[in-house]
C-alpha atoms as a PDB file:
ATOM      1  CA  UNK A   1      87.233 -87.851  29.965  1.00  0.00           C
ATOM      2  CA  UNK A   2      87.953 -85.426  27.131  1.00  0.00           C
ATOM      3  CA  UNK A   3      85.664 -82.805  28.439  1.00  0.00           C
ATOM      4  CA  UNK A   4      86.589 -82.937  32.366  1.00  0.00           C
ATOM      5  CA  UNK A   5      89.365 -81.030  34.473  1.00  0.00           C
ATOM      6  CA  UNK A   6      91.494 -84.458  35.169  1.00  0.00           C
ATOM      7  CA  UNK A   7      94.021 -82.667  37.250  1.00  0.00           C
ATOM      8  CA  UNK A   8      90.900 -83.333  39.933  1.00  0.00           C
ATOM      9  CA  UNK A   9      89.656 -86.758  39.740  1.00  0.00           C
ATOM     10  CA  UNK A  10      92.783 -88.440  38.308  1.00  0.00           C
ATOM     11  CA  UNK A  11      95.958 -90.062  39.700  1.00  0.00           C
ATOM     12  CA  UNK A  12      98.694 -91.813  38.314  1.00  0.00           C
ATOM     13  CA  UNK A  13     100.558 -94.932  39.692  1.00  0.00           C
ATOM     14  CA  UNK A  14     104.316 -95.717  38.597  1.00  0.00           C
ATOM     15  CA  UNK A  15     105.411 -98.939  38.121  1.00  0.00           C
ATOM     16  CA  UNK A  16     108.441 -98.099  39.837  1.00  0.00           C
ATOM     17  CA  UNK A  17     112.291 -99.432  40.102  1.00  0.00           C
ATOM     18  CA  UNK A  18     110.796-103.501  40.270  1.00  0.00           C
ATOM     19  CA  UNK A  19     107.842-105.479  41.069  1.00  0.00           C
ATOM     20  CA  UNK A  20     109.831-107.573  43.918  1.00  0.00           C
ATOM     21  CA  UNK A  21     108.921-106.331  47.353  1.00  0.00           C
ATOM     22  CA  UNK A  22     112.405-107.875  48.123  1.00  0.00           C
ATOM     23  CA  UNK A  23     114.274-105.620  46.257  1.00  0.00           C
ATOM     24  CA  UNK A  24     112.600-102.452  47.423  1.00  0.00           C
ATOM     25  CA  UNK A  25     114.787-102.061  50.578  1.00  0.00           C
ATOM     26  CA  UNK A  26     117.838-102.659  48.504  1.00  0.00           C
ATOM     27  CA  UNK A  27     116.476-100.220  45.958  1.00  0.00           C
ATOM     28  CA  UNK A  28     116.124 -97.573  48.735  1.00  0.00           C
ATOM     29  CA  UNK A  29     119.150 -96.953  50.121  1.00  0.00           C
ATOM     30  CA  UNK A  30     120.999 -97.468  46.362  1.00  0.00           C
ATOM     31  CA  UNK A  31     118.774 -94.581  45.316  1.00  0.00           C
ATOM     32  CA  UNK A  32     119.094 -92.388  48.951  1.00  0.00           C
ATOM     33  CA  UNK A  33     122.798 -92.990  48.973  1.00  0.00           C
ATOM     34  CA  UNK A  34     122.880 -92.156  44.870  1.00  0.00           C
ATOM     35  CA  UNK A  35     121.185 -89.523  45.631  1.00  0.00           C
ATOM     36  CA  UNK A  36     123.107 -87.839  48.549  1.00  0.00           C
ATOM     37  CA  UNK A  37     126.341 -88.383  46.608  1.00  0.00           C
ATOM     38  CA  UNK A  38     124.947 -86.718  43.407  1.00  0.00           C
ATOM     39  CA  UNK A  39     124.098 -83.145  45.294  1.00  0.00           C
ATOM     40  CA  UNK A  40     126.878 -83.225  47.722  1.00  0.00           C
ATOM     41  CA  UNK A  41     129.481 -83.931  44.488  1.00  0.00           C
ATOM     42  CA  UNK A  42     127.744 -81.208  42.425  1.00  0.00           C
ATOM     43  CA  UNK A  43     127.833 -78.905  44.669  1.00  0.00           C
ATOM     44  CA  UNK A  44     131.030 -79.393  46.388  1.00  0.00           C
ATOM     45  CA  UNK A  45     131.639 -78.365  42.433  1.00  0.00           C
ATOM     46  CA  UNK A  46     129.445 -75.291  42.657  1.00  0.00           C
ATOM     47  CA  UNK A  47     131.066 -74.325  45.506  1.00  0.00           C
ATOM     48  CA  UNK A  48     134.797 -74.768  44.797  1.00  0.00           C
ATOM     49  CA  UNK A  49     134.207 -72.634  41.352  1.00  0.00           C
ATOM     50  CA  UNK A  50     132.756 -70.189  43.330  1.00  0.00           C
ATOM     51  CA  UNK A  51     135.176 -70.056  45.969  1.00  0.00           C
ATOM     52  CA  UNK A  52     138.539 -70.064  43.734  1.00  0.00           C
ATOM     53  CA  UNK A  53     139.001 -67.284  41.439  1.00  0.00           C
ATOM     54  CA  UNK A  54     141.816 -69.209  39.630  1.00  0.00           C
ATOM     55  CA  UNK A  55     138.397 -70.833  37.705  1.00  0.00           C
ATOM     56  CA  UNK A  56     136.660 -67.820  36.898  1.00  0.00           C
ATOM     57  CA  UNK A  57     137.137 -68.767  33.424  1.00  0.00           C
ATOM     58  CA  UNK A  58     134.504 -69.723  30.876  1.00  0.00           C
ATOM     59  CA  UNK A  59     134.591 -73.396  30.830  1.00  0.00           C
ATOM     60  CA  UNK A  60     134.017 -73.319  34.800  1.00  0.00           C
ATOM     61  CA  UNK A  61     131.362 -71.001  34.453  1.00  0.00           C
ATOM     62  CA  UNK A  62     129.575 -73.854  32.355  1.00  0.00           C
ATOM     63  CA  UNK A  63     130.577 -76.604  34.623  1.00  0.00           C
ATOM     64  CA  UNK A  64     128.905 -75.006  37.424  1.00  0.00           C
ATOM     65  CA  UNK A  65     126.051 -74.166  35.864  1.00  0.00           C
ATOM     66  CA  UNK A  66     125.791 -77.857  34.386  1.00  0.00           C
ATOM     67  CA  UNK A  67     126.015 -78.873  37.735  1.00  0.00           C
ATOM     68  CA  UNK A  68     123.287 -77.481  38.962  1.00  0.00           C
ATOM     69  CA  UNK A  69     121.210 -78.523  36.199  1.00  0.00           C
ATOM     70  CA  UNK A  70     122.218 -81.931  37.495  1.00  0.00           C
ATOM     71  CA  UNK A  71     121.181 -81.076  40.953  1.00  0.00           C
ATOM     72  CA  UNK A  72     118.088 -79.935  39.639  1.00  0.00           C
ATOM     73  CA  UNK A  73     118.125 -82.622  37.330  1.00  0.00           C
ATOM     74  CA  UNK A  74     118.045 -85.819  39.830  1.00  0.00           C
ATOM     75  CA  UNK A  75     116.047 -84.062  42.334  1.00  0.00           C
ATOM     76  CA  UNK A  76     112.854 -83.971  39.883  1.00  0.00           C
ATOM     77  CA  UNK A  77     112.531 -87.559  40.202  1.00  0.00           C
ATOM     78  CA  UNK A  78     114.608 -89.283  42.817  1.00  0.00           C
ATOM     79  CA  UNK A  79     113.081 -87.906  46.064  1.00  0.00           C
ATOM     80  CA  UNK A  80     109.835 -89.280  44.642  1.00  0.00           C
ATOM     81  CA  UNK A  81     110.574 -92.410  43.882  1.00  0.00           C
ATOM     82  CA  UNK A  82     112.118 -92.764  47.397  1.00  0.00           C
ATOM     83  CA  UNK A  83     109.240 -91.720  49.147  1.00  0.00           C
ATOM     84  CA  UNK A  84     107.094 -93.965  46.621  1.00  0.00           C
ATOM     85  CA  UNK A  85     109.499 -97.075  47.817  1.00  0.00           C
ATOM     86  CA  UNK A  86     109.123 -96.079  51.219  1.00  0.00           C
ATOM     87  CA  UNK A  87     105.530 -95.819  51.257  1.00  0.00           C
ATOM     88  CA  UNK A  88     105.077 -98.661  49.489  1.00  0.00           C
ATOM     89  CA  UNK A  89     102.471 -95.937  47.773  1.00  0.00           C
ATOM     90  CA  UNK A  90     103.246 -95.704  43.629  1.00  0.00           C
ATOM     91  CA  UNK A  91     100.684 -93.013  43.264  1.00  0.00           C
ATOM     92  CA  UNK A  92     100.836 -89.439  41.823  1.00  0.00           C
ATOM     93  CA  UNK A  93      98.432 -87.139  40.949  1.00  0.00           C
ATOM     94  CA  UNK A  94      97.813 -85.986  37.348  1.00  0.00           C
ATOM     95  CA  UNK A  95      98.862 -82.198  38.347  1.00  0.00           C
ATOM     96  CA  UNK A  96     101.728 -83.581  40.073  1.00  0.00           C
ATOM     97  CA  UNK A  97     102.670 -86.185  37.019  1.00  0.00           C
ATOM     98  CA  UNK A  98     102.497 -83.091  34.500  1.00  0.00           C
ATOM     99  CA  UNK A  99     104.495 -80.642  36.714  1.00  0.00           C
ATOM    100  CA  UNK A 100     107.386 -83.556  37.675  1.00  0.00           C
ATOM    101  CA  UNK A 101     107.406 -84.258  33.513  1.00  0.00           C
ATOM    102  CA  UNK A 102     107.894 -80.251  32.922  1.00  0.00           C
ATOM    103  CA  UNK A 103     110.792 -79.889  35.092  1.00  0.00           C
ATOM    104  CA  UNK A 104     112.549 -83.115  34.200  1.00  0.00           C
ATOM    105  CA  UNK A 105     112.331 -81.869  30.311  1.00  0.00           C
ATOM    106  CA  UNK A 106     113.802 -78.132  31.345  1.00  0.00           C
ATOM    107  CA  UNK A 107     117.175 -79.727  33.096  1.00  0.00           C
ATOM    108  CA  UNK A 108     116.968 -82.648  30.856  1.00  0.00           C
ATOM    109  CA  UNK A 109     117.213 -80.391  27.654  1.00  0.00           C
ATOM    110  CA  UNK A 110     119.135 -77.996  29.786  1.00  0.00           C
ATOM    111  CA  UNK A 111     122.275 -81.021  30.410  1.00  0.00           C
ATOM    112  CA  UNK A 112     122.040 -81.252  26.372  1.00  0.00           C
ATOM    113  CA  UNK A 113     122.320 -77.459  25.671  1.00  0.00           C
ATOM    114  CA  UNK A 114     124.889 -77.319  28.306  1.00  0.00           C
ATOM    115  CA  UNK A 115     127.348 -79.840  26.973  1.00  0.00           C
ATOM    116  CA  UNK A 116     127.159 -78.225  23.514  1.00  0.00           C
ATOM    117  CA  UNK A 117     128.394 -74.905  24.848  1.00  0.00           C
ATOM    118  CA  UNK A 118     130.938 -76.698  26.622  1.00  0.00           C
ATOM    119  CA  UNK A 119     132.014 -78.327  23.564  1.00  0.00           C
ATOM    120  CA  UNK A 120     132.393 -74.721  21.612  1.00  0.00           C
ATOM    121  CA  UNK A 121     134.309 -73.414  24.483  1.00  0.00           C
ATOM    122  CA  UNK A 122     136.553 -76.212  23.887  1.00  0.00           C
ATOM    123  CA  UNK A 123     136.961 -75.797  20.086  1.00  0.00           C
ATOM    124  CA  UNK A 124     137.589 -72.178  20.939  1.00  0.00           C
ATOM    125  CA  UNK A 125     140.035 -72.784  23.510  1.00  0.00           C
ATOM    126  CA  UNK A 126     142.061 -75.234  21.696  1.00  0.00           C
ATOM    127  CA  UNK A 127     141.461 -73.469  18.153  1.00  0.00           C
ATOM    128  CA  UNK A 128     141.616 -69.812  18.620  1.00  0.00           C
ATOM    129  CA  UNK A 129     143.481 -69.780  21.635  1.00  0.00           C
ATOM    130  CA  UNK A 130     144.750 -66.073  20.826  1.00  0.00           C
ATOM    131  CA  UNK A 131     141.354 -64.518  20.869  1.00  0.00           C
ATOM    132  CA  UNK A 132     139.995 -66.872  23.443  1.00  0.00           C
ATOM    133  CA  UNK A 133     139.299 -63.979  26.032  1.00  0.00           C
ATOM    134  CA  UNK A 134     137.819 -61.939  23.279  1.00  0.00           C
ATOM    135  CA  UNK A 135     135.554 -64.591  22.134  1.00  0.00           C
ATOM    136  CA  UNK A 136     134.525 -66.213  25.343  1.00  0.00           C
ATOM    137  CA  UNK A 137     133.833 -62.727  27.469  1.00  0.00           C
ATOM    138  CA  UNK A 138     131.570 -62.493  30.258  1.00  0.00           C
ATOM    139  CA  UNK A 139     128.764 -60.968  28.027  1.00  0.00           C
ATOM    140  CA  UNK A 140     128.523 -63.921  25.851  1.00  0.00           C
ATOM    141  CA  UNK A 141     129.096 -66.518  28.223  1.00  0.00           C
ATOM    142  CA  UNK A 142     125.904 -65.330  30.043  1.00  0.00           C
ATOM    143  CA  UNK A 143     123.884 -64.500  26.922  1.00  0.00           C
ATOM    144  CA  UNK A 144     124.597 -68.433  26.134  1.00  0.00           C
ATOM    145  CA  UNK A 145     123.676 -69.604  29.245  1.00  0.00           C
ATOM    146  CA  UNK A 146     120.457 -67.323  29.565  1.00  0.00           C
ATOM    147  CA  UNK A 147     119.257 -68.472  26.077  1.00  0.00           C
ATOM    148  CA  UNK A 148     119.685 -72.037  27.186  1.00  0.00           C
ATOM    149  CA  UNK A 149     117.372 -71.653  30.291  1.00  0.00           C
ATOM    150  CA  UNK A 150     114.849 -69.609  27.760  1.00  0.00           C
ATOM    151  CA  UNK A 151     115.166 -72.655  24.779  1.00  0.00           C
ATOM    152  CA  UNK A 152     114.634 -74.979  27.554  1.00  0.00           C
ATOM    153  CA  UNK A 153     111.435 -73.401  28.960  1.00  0.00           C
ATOM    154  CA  UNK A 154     109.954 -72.871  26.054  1.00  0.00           C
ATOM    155  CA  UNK A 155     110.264 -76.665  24.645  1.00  0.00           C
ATOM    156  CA  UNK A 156     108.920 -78.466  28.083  1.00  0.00           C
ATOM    157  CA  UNK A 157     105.843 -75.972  28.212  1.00  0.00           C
ATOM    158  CA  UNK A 158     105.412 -76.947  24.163  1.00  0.00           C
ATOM    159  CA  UNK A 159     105.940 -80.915  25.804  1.00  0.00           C
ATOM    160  CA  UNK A 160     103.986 -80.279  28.545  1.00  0.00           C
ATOM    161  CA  UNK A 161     100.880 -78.602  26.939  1.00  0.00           C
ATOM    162  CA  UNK A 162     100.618 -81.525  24.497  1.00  0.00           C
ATOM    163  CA  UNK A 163     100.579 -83.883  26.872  1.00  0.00           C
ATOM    164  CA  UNK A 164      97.817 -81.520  28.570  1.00  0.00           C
ATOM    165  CA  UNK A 165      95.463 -81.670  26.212  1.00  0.00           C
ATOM    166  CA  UNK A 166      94.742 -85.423  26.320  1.00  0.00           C
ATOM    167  CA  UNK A 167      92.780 -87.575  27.870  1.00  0.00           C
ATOM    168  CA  UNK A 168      93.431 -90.655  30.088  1.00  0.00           C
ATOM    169  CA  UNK A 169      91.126 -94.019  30.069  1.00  0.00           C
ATOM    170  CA  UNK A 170      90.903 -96.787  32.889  1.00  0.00           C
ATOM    171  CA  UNK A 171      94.534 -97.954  32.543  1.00  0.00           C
ATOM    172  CA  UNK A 172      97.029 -95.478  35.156  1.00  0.00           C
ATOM    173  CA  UNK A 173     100.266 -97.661  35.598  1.00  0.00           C
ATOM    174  CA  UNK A 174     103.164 -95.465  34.123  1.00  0.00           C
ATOM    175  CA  UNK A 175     105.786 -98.043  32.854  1.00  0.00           C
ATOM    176  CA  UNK A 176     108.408 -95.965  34.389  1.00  0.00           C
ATOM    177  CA  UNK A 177     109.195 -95.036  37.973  1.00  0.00           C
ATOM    178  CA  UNK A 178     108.815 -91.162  37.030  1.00  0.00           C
ATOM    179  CA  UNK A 179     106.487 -89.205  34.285  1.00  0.00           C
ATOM    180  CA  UNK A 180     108.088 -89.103  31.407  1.00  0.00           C
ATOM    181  CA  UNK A 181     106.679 -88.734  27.773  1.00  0.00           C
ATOM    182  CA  UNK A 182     106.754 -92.157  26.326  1.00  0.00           C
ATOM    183  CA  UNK A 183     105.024 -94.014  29.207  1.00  0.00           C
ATOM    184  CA  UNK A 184     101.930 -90.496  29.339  1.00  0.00           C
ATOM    185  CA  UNK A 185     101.409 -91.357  25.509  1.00  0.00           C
ATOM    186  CA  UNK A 186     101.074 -95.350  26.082  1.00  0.00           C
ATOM    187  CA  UNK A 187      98.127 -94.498  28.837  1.00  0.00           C
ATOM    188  CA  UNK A 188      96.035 -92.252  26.461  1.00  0.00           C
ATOM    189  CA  UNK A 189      92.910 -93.023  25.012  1.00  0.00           C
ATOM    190  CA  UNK A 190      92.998 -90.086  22.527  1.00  0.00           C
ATOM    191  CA  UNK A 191      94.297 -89.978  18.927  1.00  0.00           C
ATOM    192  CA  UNK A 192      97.755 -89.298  19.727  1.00  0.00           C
ATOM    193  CA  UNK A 193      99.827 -90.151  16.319  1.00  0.00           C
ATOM    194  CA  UNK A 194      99.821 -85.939  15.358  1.00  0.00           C
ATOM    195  CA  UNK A 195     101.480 -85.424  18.762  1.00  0.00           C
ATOM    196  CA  UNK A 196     103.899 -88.339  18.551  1.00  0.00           C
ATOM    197  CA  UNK A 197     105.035 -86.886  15.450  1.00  0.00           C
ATOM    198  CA  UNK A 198     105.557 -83.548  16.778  1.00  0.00           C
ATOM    199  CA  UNK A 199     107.228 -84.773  19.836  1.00  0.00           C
ATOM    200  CA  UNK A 200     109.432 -86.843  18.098  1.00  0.00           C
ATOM    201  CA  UNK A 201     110.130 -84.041  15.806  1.00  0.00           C
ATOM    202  CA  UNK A 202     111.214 -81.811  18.606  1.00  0.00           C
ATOM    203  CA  UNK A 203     112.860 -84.406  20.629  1.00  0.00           C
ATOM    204  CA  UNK A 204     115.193 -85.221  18.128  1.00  0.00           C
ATOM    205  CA  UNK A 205     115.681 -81.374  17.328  1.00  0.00           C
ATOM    206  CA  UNK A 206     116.525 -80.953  21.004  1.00  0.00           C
ATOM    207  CA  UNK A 207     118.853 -84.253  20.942  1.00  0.00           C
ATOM    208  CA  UNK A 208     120.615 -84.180  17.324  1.00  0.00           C
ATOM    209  CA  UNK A 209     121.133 -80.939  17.289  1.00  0.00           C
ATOM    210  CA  UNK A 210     123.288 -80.092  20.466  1.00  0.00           C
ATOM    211  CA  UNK A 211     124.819 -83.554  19.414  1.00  0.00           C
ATOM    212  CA  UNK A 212     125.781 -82.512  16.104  1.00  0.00           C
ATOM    213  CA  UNK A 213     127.528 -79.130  17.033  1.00  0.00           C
ATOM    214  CA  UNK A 214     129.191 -81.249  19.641  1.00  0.00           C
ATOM    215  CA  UNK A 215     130.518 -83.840  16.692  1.00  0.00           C
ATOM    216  CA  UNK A 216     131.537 -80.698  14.742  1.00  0.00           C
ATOM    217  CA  UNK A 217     133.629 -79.133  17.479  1.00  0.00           C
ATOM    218  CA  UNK A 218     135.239 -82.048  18.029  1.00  0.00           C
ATOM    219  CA  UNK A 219     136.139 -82.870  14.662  1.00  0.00           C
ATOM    220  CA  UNK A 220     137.926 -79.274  14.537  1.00  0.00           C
ATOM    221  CA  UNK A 221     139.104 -79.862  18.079  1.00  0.00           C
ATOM    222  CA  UNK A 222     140.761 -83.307  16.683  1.00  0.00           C
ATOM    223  CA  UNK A 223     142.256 -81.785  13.554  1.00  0.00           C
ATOM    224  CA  UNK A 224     143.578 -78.545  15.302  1.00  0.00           C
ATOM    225  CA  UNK A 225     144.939 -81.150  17.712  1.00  0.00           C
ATOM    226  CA  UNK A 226     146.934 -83.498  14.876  1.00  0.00           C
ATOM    227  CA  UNK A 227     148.597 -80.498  13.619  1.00  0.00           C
ATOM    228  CA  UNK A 228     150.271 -80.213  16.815  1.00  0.00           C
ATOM    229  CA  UNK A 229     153.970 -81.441  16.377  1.00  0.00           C
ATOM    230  CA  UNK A 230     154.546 -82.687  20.345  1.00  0.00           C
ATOM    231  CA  UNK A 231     152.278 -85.816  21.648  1.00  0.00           C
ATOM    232  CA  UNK A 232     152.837 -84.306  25.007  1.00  0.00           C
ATOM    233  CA  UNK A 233     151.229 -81.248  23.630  1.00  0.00           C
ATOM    234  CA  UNK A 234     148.753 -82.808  22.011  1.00  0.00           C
ATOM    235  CA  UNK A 235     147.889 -84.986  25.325  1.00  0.00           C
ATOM    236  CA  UNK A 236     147.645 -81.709  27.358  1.00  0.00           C
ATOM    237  CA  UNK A 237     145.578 -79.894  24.811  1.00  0.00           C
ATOM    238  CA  UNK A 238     143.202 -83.352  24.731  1.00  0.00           C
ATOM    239  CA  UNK A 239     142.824 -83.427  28.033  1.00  0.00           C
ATOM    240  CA  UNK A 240     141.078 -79.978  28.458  1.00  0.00           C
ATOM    241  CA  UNK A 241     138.296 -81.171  26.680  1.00  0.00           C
ATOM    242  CA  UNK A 242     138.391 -85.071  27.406  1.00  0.00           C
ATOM    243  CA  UNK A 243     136.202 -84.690  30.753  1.00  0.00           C
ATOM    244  CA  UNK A 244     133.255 -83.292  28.781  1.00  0.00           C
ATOM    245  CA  UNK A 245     133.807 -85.636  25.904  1.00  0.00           C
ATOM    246  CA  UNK A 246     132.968 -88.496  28.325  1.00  0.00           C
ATOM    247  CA  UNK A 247     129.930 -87.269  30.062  1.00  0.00           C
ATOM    248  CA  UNK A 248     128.933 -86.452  26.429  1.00  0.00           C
ATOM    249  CA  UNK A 249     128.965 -89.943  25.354  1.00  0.00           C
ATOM    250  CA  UNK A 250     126.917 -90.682  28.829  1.00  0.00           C
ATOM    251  CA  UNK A 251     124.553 -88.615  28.390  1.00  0.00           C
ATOM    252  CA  UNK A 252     123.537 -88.985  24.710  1.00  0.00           C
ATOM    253  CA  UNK A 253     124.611 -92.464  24.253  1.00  0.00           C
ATOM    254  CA  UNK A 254     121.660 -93.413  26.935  1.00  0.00           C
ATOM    255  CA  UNK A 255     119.370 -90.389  26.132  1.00  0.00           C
ATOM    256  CA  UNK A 256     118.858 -91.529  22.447  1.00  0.00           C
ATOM    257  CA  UNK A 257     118.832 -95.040  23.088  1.00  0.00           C
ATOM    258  CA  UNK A 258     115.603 -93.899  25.727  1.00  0.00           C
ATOM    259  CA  UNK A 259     113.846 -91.065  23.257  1.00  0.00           C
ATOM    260  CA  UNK A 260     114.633 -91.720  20.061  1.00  0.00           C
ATOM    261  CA  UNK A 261     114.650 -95.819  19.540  1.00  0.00           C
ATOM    262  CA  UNK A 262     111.274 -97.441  19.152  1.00  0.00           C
ATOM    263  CA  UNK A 263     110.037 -99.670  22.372  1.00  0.00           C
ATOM    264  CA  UNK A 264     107.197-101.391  23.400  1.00  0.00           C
ATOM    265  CA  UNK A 265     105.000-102.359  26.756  1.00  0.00           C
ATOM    266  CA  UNK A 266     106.696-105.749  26.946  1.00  0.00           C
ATOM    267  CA  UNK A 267     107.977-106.365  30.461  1.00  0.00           C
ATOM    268  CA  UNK A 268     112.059-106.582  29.146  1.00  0.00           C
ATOM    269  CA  UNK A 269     111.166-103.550  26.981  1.00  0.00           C
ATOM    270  CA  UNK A 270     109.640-101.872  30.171  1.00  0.00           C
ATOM    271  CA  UNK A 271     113.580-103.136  32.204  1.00  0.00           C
ATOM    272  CA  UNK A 272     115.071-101.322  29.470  1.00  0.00           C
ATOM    273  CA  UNK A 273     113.295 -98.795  29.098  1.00  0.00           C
ATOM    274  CA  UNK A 274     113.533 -98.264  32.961  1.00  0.00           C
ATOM    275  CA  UNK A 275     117.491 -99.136  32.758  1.00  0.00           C
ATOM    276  CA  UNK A 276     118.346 -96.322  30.033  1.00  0.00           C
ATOM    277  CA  UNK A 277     116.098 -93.733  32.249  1.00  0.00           C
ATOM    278  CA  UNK A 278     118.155 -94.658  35.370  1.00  0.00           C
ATOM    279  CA  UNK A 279     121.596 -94.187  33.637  1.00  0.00           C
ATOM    280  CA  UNK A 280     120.431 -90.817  32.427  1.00  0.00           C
ATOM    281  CA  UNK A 281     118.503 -89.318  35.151  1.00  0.00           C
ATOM    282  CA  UNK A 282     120.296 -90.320  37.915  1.00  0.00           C
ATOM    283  CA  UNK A 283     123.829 -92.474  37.094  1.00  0.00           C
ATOM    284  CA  UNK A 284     125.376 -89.559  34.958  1.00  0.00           C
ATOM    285  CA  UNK A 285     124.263 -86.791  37.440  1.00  0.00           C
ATOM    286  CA  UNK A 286     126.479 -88.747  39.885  1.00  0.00           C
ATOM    287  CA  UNK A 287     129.520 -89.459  37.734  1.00  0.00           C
ATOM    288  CA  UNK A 288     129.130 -86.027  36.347  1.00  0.00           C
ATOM    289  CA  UNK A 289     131.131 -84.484  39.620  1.00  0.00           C
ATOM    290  CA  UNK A 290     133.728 -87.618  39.579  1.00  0.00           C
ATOM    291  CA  UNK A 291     134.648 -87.324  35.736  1.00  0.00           C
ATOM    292  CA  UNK A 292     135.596 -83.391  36.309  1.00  0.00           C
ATOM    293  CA  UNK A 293     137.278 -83.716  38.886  1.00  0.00           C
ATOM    294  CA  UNK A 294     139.167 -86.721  38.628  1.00  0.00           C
ATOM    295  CA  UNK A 295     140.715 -85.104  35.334  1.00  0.00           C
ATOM    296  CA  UNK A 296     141.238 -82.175  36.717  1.00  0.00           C
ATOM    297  CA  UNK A 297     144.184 -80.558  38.353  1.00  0.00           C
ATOM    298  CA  UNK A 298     143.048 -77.177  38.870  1.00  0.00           C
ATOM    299  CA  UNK A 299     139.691 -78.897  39.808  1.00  0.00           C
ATOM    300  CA  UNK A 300     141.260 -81.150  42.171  1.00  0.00           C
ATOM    301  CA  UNK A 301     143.448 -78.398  44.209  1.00  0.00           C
ATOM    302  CA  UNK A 302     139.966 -75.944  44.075  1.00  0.00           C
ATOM    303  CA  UNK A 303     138.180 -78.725  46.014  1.00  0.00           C
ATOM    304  CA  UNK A 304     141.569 -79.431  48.487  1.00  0.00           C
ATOM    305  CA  UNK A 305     141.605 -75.691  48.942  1.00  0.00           C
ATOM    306  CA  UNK A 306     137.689 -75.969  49.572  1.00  0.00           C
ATOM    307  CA  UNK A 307     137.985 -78.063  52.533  1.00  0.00           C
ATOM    308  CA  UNK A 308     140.980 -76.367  54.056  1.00  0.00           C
ATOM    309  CA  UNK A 309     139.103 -73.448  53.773  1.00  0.00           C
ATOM    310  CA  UNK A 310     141.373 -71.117  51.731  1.00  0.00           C
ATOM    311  CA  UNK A 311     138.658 -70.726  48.990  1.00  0.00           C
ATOM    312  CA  UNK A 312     137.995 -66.682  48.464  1.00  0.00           C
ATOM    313  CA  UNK A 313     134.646 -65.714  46.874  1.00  0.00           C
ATOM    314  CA  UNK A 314     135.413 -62.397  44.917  1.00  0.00           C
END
């Protein structure tokens, strides 16, 4: 098939969420109610930022843009695997497969750049919080945000045109219940150890790196914070950042356990595998609008003012 346009004659079948046709009803509404919860909360987020000018600040500007990333996020893969439950059909196409894997790597990787910026608007907020207006202005906020979306792009078309340019024998079952790039490289019949390489290579560039400037912060963020002579000041400062800090250890706790630990086709490495993509792609998108809010104050009375419709957009 090396020489043929497969995007024509080729189709794809996931394994799914589980082989038991008892489960799949279960499995349904979990996902549909999962789902619903995980755009409503986001952007009941969106929406409250938008609405209160109280949190046009920096660090709101980032939540609501990492919220929709999560909308974006869950919505790549969820609504298909719902229909594919529904259906009882597991099948995608191969120009379907490659376009579903493209825009789950731009809001995956955009989630990771995200968090990092929120972690430097944290370090700045906490230790320079004299210059924090200066620092954090509207101009650079939005330059950090645009480059994200551009870094993003650019590394799922680089994923994406890898993946394009090999070539698929008799086997189509996709150990997953989505496209991703693990389960695309199992199915291929060509030489595919250059491409593993490079794809690990970025995908740890793409993971450790927003991780590491996220440890670094932190570490500042922690030491700025011990020099502080009241615990209650230090517990107020903390708590600025302490939202992010657990979506952070979500997110990449489950993300490199999925992209950057080996695995095999084994069914219990196929649950796990399966398990760690379900936590990432869809349970953290959901607990995403709960951790921020929950923490919250200002958060909490934007949302109250939300639905007693006192919000002002301007």
């Amino acid at each position: 098939m090396a020489g043929e346009n497969q995007s024509s004659i080729f189709e794809f079948f996931l394994w799914g969420l589980s082989e038991n046709p008892e489960q799949q009803r279960i499995l349904f509404l979990l996902f549909l109610w999962m789902y619903i919860i995980t755009v409503a909360g986001n952007l009941l987020i969106v929406l409250a930022i938008a609405a209160d000018t109280r949190l046009h600040t920096p660090m709101y500007f980032f939540l609501a843009s990492l919220s929709c990333a999560d909308i974006l996020f869950t919505s790549t893969t969820v609504p298909k695997a719902l229909v594919n439950i529904q259906t009882q059909s597991r099948s995608i196409s191969y120009a379907g497969c490659l376009a579903q894997l493209y825009f789950f790597l731009i809001f995956g990787v955009m989630d990771s750049f995200l968090l990092s910026t929120m972690a430097y608007d944290c370090y700045v907020v906490i230790c320079h919080p004299l210059h924090y207006t200066m620092i954090m202005n509207l101009l650079r906020c939005t330059f950090m945000v645009t480059a994200c979306w551009a870094l993003t792009n650019l590394v799922a078309m680089t994923y994406t045109f890898l993946l394009f340019r090999l070539s698929f024998c008799s086997k189509k079952i996709i150990l997953d219940f989505f496209c991703d790039l693990g389960p695309l490289l199992m199915l291929s019949c060509s030489d595919t150890q250059v491409k593993e390489l490079v794809i690990l290579f970025l995908g740890g560039t793409v993971i450790l790196i927003p991780l590491f400037l996220i440890l670094v912060s932190y570490i500042y963020i922690v030491t700025a914070l011990l020099r502080v002579p009241s615990a209650q000041g230090r517990l107020k400062a903390f708590s600025t950042c302490g939202s992010h800090l657990v979506v952070v250890s979500l997110f990449f706790g489950t993300v490199i356990k999925a992209y950057l630990c080996p695995s095999s086709s084994s069914s219990n490495s196929v649950v796990d595998n399966t398990a760690a993509a379900v936590m990432y792609a869809v349970v953290t998108p959901l607990l995403n609008p709960f951790i921020y809010s929950l923490q919250n104050k200002d958060m909490k009375g934007a949302l109250v003012r939300l639905f007693r419709g006192k919000g002002s957009f301007l």
